[in-house]
PDB file of N, CA and C in Angstrom:
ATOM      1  N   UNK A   1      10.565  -3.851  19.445  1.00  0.00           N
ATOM      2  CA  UNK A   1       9.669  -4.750  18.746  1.00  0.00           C
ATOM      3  C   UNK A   1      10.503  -5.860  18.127  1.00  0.00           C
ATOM      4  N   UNK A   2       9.895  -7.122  18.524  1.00  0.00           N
ATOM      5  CA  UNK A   2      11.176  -8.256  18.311  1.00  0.00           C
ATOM      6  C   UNK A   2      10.707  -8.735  16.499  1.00  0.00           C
ATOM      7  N   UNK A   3      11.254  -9.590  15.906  1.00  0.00           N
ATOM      8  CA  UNK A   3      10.816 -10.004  14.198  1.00  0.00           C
ATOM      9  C   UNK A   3      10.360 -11.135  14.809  1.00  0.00           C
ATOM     10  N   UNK A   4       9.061 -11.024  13.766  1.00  0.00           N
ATOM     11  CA  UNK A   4       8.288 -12.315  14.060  1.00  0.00           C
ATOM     12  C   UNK A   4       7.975 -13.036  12.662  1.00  0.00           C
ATOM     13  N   UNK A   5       9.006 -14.309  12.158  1.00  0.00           N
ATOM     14  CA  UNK A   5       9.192 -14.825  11.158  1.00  0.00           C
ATOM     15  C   UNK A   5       7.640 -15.679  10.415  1.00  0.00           C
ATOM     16  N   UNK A   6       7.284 -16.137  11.532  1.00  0.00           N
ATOM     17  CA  UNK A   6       6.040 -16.685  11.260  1.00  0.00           C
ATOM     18  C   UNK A   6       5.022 -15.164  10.986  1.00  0.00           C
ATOM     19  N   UNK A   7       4.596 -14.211  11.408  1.00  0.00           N
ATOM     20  CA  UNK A   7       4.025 -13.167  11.082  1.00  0.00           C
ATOM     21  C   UNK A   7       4.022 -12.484  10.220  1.00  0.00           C
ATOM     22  N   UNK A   8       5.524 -12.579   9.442  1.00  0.00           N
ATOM     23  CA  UNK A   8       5.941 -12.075   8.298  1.00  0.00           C
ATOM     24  C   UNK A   8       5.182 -12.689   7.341  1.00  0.00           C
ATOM     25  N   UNK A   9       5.515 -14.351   7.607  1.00  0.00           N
ATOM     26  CA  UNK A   9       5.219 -15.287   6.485  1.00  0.00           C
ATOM     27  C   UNK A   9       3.795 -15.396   6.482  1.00  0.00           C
ATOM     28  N   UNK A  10       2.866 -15.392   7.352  1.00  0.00           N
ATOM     29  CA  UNK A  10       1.326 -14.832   7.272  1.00  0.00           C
ATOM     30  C   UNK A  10       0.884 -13.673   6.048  1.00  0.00           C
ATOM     31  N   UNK A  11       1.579 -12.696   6.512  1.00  0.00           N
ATOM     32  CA  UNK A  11       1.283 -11.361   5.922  1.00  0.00           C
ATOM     33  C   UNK A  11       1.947 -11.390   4.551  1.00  0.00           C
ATOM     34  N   UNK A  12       3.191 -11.811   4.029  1.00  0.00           N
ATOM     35  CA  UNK A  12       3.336 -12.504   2.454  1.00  0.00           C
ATOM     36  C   UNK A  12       2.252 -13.093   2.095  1.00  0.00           C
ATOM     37  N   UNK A  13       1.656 -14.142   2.644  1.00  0.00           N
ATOM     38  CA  UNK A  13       0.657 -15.283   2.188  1.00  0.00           C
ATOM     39  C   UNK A  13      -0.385 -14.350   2.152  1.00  0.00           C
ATOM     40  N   UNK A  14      -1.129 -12.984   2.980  1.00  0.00           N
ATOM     41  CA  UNK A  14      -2.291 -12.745   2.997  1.00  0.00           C
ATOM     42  C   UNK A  14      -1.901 -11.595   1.337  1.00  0.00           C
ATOM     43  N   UNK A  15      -0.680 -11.034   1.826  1.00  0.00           N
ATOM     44  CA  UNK A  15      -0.504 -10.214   0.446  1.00  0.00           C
ATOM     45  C   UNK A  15      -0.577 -10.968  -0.798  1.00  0.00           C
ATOM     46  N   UNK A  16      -0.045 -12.085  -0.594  1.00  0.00           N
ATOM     47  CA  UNK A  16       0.346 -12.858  -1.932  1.00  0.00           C
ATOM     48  C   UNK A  16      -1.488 -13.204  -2.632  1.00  0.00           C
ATOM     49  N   UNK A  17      -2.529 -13.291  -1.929  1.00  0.00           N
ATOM     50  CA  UNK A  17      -3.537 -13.843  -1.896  1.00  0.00           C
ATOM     51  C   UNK A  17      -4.348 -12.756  -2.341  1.00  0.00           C
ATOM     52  N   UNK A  18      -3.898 -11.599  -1.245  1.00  0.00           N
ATOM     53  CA  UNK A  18      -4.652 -10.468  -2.175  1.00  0.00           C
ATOM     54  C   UNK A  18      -4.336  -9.900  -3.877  1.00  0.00           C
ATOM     55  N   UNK A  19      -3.072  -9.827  -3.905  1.00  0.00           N
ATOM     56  CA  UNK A  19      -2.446 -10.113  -5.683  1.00  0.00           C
ATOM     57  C   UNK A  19      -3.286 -10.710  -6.410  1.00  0.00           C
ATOM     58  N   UNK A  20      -3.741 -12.154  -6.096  1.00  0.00           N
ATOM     59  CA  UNK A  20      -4.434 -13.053  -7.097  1.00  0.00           C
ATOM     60  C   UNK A  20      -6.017 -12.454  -7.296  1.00  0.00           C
ATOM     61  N   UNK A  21      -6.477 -12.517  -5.886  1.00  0.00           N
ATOM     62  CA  UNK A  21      -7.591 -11.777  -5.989  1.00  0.00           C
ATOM     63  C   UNK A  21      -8.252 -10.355  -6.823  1.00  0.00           C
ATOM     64  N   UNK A  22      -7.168  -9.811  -6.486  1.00  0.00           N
ATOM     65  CA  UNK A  22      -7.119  -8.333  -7.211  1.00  0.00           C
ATOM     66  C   UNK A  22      -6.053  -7.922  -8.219  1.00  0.00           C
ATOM     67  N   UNK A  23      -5.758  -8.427  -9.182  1.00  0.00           N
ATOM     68  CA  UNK A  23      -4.678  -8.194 -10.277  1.00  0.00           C
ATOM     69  C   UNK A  23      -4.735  -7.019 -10.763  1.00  0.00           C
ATOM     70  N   UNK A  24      -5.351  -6.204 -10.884  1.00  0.00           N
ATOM     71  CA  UNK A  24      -5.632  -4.780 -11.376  1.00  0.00           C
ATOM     72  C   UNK A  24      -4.831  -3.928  -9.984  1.00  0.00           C
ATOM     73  N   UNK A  25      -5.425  -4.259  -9.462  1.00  0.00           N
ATOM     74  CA  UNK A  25      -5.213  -3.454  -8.036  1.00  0.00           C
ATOM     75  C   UNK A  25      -3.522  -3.248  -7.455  1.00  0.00           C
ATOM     76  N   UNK A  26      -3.121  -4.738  -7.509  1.00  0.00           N
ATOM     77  CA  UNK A  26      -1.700  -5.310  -7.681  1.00  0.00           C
ATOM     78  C   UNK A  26      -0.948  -4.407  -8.546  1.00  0.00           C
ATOM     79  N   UNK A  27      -1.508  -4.458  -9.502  1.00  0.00           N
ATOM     80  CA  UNK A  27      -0.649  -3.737 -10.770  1.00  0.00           C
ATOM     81  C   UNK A  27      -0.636  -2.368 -10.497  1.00  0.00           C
ATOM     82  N   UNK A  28      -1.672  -1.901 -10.291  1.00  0.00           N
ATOM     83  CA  UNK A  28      -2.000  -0.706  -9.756  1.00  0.00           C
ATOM     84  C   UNK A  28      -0.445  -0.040  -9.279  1.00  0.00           C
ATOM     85  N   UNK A  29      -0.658  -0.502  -8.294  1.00  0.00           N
ATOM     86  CA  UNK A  29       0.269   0.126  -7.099  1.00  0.00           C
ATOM     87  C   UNK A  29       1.770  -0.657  -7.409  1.00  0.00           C
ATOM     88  N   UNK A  30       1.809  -1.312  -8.432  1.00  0.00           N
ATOM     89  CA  UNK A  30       3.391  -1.866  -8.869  1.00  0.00           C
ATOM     90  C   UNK A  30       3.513  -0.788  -9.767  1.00  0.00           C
ATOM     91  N   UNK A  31       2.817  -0.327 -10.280  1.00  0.00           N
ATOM     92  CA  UNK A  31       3.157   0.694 -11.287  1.00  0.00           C
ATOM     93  C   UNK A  31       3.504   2.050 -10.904  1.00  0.00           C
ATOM     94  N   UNK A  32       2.988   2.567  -9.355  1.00  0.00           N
ATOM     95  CA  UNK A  32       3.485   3.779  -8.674  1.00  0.00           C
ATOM     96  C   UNK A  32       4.309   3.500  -7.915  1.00  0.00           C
ATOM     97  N   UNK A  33       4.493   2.032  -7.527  1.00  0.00           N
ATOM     98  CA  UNK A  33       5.909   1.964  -6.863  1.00  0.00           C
ATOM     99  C   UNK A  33       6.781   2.631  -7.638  1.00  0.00           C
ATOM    100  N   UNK A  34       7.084   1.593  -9.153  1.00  0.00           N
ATOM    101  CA  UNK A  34       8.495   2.080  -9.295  1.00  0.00           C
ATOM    102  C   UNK A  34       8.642   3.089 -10.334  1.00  0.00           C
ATOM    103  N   UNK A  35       7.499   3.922 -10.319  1.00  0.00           N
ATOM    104  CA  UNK A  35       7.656   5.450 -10.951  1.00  0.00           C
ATOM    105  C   UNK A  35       7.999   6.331  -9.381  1.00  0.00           C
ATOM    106  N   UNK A  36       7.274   6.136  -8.089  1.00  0.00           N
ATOM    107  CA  UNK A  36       7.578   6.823  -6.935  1.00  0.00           C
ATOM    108  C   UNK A  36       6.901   7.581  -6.723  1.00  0.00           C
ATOM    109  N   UNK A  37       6.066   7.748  -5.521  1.00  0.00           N
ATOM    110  CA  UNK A  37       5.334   8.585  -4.555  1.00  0.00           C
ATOM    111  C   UNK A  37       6.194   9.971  -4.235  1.00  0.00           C
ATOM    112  N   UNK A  38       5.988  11.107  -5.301  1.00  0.00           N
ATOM    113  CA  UNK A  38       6.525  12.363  -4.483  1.00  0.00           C
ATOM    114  C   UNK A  38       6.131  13.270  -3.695  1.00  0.00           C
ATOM    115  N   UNK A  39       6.740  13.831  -2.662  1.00  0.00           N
ATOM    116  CA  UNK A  39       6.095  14.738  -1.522  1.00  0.00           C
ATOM    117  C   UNK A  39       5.125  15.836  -2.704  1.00  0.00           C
ATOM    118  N   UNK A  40       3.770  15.936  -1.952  1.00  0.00           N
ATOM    119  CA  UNK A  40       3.327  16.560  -2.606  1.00  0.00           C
ATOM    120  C   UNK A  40       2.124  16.140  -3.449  1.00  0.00           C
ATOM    121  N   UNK A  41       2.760  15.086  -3.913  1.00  0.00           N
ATOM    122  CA  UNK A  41       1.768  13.980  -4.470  1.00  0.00           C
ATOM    123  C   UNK A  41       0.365  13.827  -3.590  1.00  0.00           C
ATOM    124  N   UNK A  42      -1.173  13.525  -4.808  1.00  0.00           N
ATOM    125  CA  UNK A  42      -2.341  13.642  -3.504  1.00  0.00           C
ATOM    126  C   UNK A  42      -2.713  12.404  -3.741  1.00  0.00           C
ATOM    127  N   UNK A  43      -2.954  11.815  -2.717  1.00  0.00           N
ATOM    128  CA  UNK A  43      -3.329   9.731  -2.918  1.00  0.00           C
ATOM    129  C   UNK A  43      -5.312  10.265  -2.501  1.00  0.00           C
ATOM    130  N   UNK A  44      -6.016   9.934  -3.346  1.00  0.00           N
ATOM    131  CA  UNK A  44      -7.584   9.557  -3.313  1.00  0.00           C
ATOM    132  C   UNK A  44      -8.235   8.302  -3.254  1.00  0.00           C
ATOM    133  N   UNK A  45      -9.203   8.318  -2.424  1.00  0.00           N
ATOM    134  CA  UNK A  45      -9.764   6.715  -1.950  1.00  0.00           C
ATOM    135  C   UNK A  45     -11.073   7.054  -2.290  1.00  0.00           C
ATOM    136  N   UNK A  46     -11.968   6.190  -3.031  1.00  0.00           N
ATOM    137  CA  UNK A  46     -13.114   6.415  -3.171  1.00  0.00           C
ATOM    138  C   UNK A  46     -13.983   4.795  -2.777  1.00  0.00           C
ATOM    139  N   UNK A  47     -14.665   4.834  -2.164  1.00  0.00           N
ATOM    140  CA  UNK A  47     -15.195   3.311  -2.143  1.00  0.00           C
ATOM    141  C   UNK A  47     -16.560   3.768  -2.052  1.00  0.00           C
ATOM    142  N   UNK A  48     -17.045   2.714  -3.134  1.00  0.00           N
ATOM    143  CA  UNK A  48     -18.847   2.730  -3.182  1.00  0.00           C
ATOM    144  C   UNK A  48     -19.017   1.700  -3.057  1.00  0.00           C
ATOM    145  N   UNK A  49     -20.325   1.517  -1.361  1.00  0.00           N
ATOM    146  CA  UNK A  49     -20.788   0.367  -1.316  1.00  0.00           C
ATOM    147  C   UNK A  49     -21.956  -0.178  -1.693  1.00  0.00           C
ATOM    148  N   UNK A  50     -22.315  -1.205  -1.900  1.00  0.00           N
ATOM    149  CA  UNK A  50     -23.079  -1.811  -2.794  1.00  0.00           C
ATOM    150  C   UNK A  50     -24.577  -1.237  -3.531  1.00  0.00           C
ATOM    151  N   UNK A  51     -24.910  -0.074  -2.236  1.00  0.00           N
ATOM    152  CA  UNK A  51     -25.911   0.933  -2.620  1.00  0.00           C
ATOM    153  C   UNK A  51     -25.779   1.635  -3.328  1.00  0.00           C
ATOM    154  N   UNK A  52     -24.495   1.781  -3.601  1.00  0.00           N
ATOM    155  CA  UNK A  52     -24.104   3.007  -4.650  1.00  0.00           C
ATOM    156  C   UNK A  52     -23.710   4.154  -3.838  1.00  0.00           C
ATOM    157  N   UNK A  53     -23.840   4.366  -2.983  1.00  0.00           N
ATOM    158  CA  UNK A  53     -23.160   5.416  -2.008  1.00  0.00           C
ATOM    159  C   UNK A  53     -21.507   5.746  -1.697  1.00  0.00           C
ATOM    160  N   UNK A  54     -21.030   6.519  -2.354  1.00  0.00           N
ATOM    161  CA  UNK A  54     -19.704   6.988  -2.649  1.00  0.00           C
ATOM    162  C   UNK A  54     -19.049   7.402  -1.067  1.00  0.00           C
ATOM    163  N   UNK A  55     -18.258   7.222  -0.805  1.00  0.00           N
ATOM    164  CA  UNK A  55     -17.587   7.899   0.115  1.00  0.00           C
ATOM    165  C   UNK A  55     -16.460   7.926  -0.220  1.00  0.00           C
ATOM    166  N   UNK A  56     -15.251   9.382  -0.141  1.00  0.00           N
ATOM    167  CA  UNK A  56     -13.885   9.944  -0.971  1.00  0.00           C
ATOM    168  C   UNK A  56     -13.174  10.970   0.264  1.00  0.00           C
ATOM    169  N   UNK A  57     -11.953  10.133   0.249  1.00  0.00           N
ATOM    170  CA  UNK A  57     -11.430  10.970   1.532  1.00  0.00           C
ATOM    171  C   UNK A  57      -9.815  11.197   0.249  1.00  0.00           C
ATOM    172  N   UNK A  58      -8.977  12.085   0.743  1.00  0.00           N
ATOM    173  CA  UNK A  58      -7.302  12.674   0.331  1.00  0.00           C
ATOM    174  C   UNK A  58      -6.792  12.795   1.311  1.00  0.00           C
ATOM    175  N   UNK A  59      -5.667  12.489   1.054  1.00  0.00           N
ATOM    176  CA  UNK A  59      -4.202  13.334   1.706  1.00  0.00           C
ATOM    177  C   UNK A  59      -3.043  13.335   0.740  1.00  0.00           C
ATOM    178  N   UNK A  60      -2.671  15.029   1.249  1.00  0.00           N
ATOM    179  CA  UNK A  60      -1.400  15.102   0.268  1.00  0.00           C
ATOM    180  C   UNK A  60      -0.117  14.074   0.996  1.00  0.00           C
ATOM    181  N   UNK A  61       0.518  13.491   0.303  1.00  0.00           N
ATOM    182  CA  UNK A  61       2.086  13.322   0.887  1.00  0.00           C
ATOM    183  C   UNK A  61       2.787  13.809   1.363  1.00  0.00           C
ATOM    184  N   UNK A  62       3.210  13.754   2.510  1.00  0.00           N
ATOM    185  CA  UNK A  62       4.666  14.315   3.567  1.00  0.00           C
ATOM    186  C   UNK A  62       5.808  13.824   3.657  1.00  0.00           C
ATOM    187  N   UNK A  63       6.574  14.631   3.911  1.00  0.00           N
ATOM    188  CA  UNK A  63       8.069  13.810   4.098  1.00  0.00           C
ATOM    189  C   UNK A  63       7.974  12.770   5.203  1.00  0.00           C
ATOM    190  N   UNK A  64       6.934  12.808   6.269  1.00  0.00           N
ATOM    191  CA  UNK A  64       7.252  12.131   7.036  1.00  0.00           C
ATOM    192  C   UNK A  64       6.842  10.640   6.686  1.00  0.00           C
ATOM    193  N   UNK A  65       5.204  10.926   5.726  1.00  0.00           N
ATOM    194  CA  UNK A  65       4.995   9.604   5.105  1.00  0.00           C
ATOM    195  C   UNK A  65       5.790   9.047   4.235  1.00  0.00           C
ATOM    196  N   UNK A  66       6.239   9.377   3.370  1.00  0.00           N
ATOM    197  CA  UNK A  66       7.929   9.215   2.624  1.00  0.00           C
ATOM    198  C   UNK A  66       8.463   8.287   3.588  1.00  0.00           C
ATOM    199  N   UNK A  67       8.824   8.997   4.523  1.00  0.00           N
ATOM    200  CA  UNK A  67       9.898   8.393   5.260  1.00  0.00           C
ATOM    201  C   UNK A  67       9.366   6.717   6.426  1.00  0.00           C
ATOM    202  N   UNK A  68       7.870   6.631   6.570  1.00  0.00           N
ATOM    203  CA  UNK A  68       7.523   5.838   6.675  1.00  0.00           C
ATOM    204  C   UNK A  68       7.251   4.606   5.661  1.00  0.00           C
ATOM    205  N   UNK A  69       7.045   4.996   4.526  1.00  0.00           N
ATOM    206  CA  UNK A  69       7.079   4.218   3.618  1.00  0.00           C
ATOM    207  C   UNK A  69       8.401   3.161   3.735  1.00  0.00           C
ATOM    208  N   UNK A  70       9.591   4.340   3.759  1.00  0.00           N
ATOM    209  CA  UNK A  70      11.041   3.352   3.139  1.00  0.00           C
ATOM    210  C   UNK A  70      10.969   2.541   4.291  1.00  0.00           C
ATOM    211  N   UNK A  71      10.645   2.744   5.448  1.00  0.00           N
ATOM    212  CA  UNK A  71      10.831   2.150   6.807  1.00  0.00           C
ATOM    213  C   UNK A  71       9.966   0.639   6.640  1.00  0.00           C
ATOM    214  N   UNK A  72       8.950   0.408   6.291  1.00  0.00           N
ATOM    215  CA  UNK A  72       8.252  -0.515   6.131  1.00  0.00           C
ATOM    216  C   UNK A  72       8.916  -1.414   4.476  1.00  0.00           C
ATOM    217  N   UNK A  73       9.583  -0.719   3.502  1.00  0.00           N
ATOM    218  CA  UNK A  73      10.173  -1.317   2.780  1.00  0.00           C
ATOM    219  C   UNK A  73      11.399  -1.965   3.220  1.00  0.00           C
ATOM    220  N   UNK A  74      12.353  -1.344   4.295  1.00  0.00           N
ATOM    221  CA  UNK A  74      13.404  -1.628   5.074  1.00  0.00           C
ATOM    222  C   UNK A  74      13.115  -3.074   5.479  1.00  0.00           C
ATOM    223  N   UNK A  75      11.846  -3.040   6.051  1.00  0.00           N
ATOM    224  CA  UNK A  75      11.602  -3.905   7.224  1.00  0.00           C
ATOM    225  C   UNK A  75      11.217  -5.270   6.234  1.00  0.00           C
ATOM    226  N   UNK A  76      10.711  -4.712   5.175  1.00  0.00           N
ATOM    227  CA  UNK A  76      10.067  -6.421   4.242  1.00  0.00           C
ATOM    228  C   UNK A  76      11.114  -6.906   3.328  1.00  0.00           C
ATOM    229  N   UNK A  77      12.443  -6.328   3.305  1.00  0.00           N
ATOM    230  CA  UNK A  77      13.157  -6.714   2.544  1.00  0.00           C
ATOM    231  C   UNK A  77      12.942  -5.871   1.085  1.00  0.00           C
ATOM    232  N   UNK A  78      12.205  -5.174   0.519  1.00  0.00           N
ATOM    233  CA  UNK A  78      12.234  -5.055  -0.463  1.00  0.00           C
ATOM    234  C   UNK A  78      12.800  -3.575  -0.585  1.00  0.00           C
ATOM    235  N   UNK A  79      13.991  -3.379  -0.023  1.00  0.00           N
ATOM    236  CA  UNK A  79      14.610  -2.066  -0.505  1.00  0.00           C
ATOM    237  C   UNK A  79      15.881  -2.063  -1.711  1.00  0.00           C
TER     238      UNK A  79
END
């Protein structure tokens, strides 16, 4: 898979955009960054759409997701 500089710089701009949009959300997940995701750890998604109808899925953490994580941090520079 070759680096695609312009693709990168898309996906900054769409992240950077989602930040503004969602500042809570942003913060959110700046705040479990740098406390850290441990194996074991259970991540919950709940989204209710506009009806009010809940839908809630989990998964615990694996080493292997761990290890995908740093890989995608590798890759954006931010290790």
């Amino acid at each position: 898979m070759a680096f695609n500089p312009a693709a990168m710089m898309k996906i900054i701009g769409l992240k950077n955009k989602f930040d503004k949009n969602h500042p809570g959300v942003a913060a959110f997940i700046g705040n479990v960054a740098r406390k850290g995701i441990k194996e074991g750890s259970i991540i919950e998604i709940t989204v209710t759409d506009p009806d009010g109808e809940n839908m809630t899925t989990n998964m615990r953490v694996t080493a292997d997701d761990l290890e995908m994580l740093q890989e995608i941090k590798n890759i954006s520079g931010q290790n």
